[in-house]
N, C-alpha and C. Protein backbone atom coordinates (compact mmCIF):
# COMPACT_ATOMS: atom_id res chain seq x y z
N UNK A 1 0.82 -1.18 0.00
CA UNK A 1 0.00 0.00 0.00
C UNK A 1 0.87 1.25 0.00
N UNK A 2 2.02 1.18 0.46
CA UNK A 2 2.80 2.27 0.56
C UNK A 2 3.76 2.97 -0.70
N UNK A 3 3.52 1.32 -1.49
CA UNK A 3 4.24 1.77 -2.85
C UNK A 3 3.09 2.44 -3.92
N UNK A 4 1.99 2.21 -3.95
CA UNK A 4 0.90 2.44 -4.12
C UNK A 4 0.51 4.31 -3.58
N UNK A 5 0.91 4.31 -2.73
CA UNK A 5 0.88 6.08 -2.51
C UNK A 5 1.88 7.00 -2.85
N UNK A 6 3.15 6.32 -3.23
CA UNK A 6 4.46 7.31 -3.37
C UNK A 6 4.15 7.40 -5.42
N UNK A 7 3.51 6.22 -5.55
CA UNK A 7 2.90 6.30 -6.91
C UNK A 7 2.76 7.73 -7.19
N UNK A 8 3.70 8.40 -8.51
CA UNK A 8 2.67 9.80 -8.98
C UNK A 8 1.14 9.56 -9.38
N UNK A 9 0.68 8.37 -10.25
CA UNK A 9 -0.23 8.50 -10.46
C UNK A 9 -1.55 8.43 -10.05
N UNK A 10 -1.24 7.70 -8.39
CA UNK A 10 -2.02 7.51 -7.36
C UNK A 10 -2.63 9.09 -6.61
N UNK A 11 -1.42 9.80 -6.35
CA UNK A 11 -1.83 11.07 -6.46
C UNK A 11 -2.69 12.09 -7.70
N UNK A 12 -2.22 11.65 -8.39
CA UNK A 12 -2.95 12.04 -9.70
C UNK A 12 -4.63 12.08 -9.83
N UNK A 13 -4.61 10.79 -9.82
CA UNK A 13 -5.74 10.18 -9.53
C UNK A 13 -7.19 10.44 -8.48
N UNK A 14 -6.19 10.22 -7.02
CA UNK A 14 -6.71 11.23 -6.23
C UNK A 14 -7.56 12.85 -6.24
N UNK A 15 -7.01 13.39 -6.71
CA UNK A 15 -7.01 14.80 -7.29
C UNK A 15 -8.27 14.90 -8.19
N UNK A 16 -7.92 13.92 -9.46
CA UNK A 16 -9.19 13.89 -10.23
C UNK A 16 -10.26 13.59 -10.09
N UNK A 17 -10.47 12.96 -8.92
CA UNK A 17 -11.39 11.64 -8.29
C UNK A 17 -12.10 13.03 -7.33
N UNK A 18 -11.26 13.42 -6.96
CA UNK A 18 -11.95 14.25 -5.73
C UNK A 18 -12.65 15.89 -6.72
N UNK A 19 -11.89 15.91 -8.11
CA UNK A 19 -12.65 17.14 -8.79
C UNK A 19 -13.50 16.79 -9.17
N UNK A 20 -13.93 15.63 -9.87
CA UNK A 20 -15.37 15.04 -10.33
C UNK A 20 -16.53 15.31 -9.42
N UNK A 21 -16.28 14.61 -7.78
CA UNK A 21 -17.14 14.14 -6.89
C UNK A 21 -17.48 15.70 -6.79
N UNK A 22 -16.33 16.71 -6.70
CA UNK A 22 -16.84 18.12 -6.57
C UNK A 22 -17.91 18.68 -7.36
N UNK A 23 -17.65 18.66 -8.94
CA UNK A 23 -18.31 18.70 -9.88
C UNK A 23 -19.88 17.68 -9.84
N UNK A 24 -19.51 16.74 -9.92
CA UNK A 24 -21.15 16.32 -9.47
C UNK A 24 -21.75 16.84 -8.00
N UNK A 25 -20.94 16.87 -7.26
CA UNK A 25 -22.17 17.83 -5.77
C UNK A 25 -22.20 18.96 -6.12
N UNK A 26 -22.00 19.54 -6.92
CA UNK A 26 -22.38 20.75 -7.59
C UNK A 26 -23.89 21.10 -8.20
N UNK A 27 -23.83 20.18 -8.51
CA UNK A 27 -25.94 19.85 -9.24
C UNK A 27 -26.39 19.66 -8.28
N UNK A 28 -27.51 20.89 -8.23
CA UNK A 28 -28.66 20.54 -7.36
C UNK A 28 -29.62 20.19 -8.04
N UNK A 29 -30.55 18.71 -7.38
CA UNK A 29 -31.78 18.40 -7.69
C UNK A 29 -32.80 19.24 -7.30
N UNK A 30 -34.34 19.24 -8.32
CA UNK A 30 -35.44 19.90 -7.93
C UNK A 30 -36.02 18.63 -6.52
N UNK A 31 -36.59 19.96 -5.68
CA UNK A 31 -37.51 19.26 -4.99
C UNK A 31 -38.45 19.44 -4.67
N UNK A 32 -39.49 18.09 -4.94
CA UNK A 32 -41.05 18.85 -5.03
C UNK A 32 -41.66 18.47 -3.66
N UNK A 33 -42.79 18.99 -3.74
CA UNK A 33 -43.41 18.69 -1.96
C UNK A 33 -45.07 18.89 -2.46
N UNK A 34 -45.61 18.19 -2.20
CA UNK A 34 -47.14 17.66 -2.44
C UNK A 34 -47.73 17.34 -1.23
N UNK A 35 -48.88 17.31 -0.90
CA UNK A 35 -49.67 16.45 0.30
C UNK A 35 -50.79 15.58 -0.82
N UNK A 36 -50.48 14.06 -0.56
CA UNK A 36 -50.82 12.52 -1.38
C UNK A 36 -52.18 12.69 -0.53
N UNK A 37 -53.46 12.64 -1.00
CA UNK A 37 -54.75 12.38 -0.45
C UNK A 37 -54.52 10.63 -0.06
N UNK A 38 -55.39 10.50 0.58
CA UNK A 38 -55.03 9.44 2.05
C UNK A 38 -56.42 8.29 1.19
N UNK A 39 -57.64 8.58 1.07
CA UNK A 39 -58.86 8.33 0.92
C UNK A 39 -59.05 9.18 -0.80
N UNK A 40 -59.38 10.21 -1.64
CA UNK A 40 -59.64 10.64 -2.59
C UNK A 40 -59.31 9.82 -4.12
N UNK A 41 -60.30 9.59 -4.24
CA UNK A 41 -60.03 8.69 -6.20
C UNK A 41 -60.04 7.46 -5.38
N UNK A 42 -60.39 6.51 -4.43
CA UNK A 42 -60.58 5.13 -4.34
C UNK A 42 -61.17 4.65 -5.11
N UNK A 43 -62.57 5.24 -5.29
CA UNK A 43 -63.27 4.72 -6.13
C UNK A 43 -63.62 4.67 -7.39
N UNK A 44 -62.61 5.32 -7.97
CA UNK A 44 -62.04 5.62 -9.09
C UNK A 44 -61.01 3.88 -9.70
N UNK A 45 -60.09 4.22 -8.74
CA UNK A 45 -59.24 3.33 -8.45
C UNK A 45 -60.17 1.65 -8.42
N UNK A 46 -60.92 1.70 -7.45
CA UNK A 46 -61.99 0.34 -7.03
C UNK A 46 -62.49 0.48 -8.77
N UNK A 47 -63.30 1.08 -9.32
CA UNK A 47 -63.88 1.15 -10.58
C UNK A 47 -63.08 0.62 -11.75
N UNK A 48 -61.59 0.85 -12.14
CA UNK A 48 -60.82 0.56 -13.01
C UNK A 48 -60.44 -0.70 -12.82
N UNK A 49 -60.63 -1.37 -11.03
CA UNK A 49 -60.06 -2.35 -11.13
C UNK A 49 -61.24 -3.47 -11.30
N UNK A 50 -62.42 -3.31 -10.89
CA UNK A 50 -63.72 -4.07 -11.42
C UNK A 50 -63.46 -3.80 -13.15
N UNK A 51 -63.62 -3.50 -13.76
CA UNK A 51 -63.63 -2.91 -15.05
C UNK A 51 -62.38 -3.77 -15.76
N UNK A 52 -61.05 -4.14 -15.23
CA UNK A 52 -59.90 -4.88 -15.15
C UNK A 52 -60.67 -6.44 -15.22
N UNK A 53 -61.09 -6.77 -14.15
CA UNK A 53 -61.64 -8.32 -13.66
C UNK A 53 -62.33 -8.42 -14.72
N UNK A 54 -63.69 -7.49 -15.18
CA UNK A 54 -64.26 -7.78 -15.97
C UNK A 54 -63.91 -8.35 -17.50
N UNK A 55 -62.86 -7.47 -17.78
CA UNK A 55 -62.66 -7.73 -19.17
C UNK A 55 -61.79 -9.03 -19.19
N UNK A 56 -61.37 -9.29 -18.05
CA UNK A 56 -60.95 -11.16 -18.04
C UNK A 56 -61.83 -11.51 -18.40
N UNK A 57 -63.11 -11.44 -17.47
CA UNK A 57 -64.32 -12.62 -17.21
C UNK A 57 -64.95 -12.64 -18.40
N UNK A 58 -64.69 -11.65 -18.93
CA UNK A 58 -65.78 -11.83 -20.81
C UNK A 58 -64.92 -12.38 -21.74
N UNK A 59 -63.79 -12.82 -21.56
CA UNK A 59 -62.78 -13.90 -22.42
C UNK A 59 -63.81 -15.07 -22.42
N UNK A 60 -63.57 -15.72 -23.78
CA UNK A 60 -64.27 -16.96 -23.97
C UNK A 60 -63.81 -18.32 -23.35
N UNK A 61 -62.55 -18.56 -22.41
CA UNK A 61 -61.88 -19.29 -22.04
C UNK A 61 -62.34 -19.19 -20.68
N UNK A 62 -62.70 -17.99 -19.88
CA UNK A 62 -62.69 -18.06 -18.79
C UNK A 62 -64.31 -17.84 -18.70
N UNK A 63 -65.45 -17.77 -19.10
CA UNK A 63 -66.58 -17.90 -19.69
C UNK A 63 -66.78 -19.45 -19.44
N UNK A 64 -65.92 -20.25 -20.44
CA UNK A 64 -66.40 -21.48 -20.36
C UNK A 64 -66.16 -22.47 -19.20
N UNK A 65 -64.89 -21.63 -18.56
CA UNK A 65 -64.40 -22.19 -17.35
C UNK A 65 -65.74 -22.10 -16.04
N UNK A 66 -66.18 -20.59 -16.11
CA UNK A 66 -66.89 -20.77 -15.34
C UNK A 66 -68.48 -21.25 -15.51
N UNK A 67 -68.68 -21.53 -17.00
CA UNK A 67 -69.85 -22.09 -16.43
C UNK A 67 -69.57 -24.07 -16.78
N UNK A 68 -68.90 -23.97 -16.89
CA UNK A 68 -68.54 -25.84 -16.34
C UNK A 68 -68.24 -26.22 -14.65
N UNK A 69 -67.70 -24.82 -14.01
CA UNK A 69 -68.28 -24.62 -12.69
C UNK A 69 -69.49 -24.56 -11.98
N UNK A 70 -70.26 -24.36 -13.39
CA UNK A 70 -71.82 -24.00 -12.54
C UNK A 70 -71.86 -22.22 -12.24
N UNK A 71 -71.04 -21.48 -12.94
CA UNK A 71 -71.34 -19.97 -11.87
C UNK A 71 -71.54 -19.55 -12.95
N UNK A 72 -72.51 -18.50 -13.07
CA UNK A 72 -72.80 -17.71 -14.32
C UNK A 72 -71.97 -16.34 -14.53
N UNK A 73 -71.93 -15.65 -15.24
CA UNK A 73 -70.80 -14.01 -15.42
C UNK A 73 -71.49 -13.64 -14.64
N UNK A 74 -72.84 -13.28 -14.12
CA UNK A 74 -73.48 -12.31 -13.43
C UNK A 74 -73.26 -13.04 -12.15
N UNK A 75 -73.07 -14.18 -11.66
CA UNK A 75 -72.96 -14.39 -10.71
C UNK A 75 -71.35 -13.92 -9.92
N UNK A 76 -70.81 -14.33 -10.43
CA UNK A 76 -69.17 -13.76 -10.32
C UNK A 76 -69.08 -12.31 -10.58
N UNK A 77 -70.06 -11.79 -11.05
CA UNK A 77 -69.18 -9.97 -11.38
C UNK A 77 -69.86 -9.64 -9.91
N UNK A 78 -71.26 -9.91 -9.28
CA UNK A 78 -72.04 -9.67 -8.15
C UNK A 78 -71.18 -10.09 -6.91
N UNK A 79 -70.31 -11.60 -7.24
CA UNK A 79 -69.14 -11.56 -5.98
C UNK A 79 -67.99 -10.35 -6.73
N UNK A 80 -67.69 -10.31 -7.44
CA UNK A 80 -66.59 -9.03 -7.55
C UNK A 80 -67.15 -8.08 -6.84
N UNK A 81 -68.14 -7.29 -6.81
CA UNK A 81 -68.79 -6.24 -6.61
C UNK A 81 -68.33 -6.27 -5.27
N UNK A 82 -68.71 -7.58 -4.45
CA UNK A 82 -69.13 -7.50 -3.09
C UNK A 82 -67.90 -7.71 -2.39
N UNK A 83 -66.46 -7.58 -2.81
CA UNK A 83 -65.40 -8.23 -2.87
C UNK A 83 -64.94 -6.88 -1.54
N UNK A 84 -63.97 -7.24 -0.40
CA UNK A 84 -63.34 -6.03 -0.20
C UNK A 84 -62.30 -5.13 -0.98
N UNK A 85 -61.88 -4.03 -0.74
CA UNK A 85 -60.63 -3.22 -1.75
C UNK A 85 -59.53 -4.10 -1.89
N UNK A 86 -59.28 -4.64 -0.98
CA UNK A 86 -57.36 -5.68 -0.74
C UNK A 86 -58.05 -6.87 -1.58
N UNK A 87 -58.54 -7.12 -1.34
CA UNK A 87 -59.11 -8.90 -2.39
C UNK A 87 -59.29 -8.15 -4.09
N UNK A 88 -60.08 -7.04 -4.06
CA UNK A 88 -60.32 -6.82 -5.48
C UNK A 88 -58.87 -6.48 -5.92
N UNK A 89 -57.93 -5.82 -5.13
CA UNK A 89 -56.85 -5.57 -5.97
C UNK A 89 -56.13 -6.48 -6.45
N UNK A 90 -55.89 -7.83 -4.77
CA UNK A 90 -55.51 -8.90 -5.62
C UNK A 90 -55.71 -9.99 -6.98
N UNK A 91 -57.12 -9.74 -6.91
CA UNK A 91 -57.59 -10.55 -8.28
C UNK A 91 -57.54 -9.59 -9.69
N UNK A 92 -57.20 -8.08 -9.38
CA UNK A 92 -57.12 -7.47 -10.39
C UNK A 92 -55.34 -7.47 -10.97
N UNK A 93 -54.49 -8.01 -9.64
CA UNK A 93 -53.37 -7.84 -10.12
C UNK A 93 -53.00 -9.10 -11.21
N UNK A 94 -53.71 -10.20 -10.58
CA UNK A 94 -54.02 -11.71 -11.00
C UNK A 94 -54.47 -11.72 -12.65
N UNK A 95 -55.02 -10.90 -12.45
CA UNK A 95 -56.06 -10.82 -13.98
C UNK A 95 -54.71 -9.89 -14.84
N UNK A 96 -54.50 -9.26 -14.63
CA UNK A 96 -52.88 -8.47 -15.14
C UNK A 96 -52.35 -9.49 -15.82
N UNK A 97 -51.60 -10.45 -14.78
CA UNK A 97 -51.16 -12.15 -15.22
C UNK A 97 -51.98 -12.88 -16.34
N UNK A 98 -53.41 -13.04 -15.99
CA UNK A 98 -53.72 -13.77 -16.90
C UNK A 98 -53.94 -12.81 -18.53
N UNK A 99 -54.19 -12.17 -18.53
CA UNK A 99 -54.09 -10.88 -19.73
C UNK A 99 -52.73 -11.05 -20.49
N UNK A 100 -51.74 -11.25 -19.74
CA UNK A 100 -50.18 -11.08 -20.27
C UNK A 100 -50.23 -12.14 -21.07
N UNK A 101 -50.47 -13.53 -20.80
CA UNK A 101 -50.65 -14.45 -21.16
C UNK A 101 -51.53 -15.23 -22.24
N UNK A 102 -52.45 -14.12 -22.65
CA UNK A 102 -53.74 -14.65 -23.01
C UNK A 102 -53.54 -14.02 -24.68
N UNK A 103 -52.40 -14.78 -25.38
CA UNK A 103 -52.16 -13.71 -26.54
C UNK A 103 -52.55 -14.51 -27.73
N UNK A 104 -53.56 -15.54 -27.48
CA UNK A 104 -54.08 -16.38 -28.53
C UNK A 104 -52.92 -17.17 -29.68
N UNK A 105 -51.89 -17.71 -29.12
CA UNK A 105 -50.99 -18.20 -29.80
C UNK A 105 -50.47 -17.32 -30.64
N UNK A 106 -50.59 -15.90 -30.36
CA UNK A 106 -49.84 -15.03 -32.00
C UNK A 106 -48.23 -15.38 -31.75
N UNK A 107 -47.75 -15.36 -30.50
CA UNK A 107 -46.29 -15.60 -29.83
C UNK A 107 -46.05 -16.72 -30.20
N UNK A 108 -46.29 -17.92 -30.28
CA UNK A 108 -46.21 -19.03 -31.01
C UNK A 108 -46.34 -19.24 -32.12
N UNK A 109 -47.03 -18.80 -33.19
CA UNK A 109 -46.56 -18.93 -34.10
C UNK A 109 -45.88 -17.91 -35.08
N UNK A 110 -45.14 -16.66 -34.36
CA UNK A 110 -44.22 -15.77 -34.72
C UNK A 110 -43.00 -16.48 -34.37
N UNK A 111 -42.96 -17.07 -33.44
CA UNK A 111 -41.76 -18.35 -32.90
C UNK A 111 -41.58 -19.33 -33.98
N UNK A 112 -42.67 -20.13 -34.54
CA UNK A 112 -42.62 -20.79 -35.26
C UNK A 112 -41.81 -20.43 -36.75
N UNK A 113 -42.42 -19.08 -36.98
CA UNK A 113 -42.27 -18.47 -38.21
C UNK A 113 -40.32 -17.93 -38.68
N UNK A 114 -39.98 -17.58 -36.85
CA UNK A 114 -38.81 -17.02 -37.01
C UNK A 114 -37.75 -18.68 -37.06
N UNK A 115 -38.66 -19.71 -36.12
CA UNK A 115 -37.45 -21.11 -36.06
C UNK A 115 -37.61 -21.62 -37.70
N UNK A 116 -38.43 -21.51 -38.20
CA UNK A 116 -38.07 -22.22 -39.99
C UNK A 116 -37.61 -21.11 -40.84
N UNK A 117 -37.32 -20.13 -40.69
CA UNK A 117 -36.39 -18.81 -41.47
C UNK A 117 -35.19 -19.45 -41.16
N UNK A 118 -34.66 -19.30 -39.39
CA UNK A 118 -33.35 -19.67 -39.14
C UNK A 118 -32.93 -21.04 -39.91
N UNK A 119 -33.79 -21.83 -39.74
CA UNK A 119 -33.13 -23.19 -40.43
C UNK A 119 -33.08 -23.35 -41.90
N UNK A 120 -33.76 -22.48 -42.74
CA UNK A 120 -33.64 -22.04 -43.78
C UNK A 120 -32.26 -21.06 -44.56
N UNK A 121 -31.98 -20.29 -43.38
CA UNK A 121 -31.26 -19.68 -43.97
C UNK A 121 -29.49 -20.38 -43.06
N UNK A 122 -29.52 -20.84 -42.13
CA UNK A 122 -28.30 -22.11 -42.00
C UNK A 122 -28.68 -23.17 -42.95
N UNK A 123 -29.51 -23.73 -43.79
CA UNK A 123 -29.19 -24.72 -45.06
C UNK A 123 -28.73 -24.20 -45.82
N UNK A 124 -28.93 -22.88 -46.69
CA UNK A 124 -28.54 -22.05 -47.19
C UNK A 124 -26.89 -21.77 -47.42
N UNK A 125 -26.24 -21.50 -45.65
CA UNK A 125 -24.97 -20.99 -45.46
C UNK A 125 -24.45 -22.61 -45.75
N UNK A 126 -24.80 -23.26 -45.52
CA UNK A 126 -23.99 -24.51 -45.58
C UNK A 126 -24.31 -25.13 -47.34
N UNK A 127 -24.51 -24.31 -48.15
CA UNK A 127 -25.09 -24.91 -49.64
C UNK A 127 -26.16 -25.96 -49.89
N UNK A 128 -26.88 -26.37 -48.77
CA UNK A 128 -28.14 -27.00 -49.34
C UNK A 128 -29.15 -26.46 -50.04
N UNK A 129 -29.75 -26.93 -51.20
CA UNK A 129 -30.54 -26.52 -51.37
C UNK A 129 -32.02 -26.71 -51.11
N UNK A 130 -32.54 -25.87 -51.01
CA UNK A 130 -34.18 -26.16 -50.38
C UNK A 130 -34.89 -25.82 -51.62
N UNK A 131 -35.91 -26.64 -52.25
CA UNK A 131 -36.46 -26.93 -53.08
C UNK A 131 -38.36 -27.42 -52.32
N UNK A 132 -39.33 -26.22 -52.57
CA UNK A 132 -40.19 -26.45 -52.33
C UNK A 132 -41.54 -26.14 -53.16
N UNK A 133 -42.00 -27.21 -53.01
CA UNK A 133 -43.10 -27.57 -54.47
C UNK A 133 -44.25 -27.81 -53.99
């Protein structure tokens, strides 16, 4: 460590290290100050997220799911309704999930489309020819 400090360039270094850190505490950030309503737009909030559930429940997949359960849409949107705020959010975050997911195979067969290009165009690099009739 000691050869390391008699170093010129360790000093050097130093120096530069410490003009930067100067130069950046030099910028001051803005700072804002708000008072966040506690209670205001819940039901705003509660509304978007019924409105969320819903547009799951009118998928034709989850339609058929539930009435091979026996529960009808109106029966399930009437338990949504009656749902507390913490439960509706969770099934609205849930429904987020199933939405992400629910992309009717277009992702699969853009997968499909890009894996027979690639193998098309490695027959190609290697001189096979592909001949299709």
């Amino acid at each position: 460590m000691v050869t390391i400090r008699r170093a010129g360039w360790f000093f050097v270094l130093a120096i530069v290290m410490a003009g930067w850190m100067g130069v950046l505490g030099s910028f001051r950030g803005v700072a804002e100050a708000g008072v966040i309503a506690s209670h205001g737009g819940a039901g705003d909030l509660r509304a978007a997220e019924i409105a969320k559930v819903q547009s799951v429940l009118e998928q034709k997949v989850v339609l058929q799911k539930l009435l091979d359960y026996g529960v009808s849409s109106e029966e399930a949107m009437a338990k949504i309704r009656s749902m507390s705020d913490s439960d509706l959010h969770r099934l609205a975050t849930l429904a987020d999930r199933v939405a992400a997911g629910a992309d009717g195979g277009v992702g699969w067969l853009i997968g499909l489309a890009i894996l027979i290009i690639l193998i098309l165009v490695i027959l190609m690099l290697v001189n096979k020819r592909v001949v299709v009739r």
